[in-house]
C-alpha atoms as a PDB file:
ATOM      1  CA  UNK A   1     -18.401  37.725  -2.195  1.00  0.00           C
ATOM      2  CA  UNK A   2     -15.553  35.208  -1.289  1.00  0.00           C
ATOM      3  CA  UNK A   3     -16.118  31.941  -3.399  1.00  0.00           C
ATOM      4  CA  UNK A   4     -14.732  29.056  -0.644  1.00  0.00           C
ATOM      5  CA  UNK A   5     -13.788  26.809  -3.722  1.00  0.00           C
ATOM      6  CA  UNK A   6     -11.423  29.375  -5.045  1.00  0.00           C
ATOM      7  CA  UNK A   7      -9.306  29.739  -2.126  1.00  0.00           C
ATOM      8  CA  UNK A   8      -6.130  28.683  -1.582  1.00  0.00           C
ATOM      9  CA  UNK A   9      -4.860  28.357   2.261  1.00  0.00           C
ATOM     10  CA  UNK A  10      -0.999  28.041   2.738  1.00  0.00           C
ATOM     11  CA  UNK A  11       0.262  27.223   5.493  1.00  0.00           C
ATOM     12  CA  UNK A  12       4.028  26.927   6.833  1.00  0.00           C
ATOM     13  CA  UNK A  13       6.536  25.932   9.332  1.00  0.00           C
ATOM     14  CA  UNK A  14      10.043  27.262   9.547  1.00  0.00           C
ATOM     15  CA  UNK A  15      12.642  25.402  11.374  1.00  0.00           C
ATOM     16  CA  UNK A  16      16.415  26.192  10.520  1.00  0.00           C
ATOM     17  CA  UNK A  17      18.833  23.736  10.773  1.00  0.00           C
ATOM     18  CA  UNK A  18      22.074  25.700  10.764  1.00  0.00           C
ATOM     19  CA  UNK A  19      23.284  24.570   7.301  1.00  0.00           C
ATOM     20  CA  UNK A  20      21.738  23.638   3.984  1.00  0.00           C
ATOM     21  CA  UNK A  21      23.733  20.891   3.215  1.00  0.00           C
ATOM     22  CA  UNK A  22      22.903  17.199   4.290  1.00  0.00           C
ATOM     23  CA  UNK A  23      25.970  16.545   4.549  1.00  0.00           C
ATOM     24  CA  UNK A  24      26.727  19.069   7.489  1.00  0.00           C
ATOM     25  CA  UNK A  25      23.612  18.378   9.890  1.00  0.00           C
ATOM     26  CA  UNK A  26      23.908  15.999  12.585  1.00  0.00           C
ATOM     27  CA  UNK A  27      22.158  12.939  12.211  1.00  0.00           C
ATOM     28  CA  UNK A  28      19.428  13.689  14.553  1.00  0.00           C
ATOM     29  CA  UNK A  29      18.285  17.006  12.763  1.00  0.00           C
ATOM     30  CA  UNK A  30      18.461  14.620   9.532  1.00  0.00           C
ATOM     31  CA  UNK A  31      15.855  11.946  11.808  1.00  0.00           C
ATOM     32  CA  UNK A  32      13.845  14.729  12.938  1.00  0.00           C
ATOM     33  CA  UNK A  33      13.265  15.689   8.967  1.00  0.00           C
ATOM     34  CA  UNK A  34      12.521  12.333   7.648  1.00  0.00           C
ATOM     35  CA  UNK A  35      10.271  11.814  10.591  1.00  0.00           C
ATOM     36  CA  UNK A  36       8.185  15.134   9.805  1.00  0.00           C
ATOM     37  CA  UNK A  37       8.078  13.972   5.953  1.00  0.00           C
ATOM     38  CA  UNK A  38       6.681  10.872   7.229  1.00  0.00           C
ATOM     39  CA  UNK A  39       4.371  12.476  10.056  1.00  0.00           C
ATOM     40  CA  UNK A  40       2.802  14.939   7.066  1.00  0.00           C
ATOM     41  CA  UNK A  41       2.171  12.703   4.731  1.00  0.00           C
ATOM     42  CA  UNK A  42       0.626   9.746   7.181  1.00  0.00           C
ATOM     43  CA  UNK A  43      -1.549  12.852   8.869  1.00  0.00           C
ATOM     44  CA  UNK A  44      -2.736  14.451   5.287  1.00  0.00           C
ATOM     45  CA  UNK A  45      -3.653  11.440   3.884  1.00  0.00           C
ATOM     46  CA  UNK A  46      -0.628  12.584   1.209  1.00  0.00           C
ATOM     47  CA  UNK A  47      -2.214  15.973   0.729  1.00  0.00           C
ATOM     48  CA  UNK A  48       0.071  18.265   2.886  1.00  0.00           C
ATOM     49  CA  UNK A  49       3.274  18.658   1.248  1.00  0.00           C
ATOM     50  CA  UNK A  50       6.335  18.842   3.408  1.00  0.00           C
ATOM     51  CA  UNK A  51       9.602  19.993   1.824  1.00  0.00           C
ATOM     52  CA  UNK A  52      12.978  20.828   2.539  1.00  0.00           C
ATOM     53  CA  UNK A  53      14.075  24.581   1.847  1.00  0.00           C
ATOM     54  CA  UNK A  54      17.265  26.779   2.073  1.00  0.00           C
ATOM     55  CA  UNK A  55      16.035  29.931   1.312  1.00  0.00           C
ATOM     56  CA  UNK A  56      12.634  32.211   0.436  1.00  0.00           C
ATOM     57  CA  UNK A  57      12.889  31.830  -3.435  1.00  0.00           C
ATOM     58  CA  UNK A  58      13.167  27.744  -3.773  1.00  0.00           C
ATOM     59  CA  UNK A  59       9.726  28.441  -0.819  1.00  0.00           C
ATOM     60  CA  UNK A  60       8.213  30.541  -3.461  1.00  0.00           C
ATOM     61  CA  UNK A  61       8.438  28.519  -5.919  1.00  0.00           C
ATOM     62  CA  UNK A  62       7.160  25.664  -4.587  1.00  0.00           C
ATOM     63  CA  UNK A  63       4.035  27.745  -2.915  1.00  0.00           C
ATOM     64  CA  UNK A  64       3.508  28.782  -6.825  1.00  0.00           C
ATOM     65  CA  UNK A  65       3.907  24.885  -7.956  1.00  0.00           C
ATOM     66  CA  UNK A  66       1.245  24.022  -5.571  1.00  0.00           C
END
């Protein structure tokens, strides 16, 4: 039997940017983060978690952190 309270539902978007330096993206693809950082956290209440990635491990770890 599946105990609801136990479960854990992840949930993800992927959007690549081209680089994973700030320093290289444009400034709109840097407005378009902040903005989604802000959109998450005013939608969630603070309890979806929006963050920045460059690659599958640093996404595994934070899915493991959570």
């Amino acid at each position: 039997m599946l105990d609801k309270e136990s479960v854990r539902h992840i949930y993800f978007i992927a959007e690549t940017k081209g680089s994973d330096s700030d320093m290289e993206l444009r400034e709109i693809e840097k407005l378009k983060i902040h903005c989604a950082t802000k959109h998450f956290e005013t939608i969630s209440g603070g309890v979806v978690k929006f963050s920045k990635v460059s690659n599958y491990d640093k996404l595994l770890e934070i899915v493991q952190l959570s």
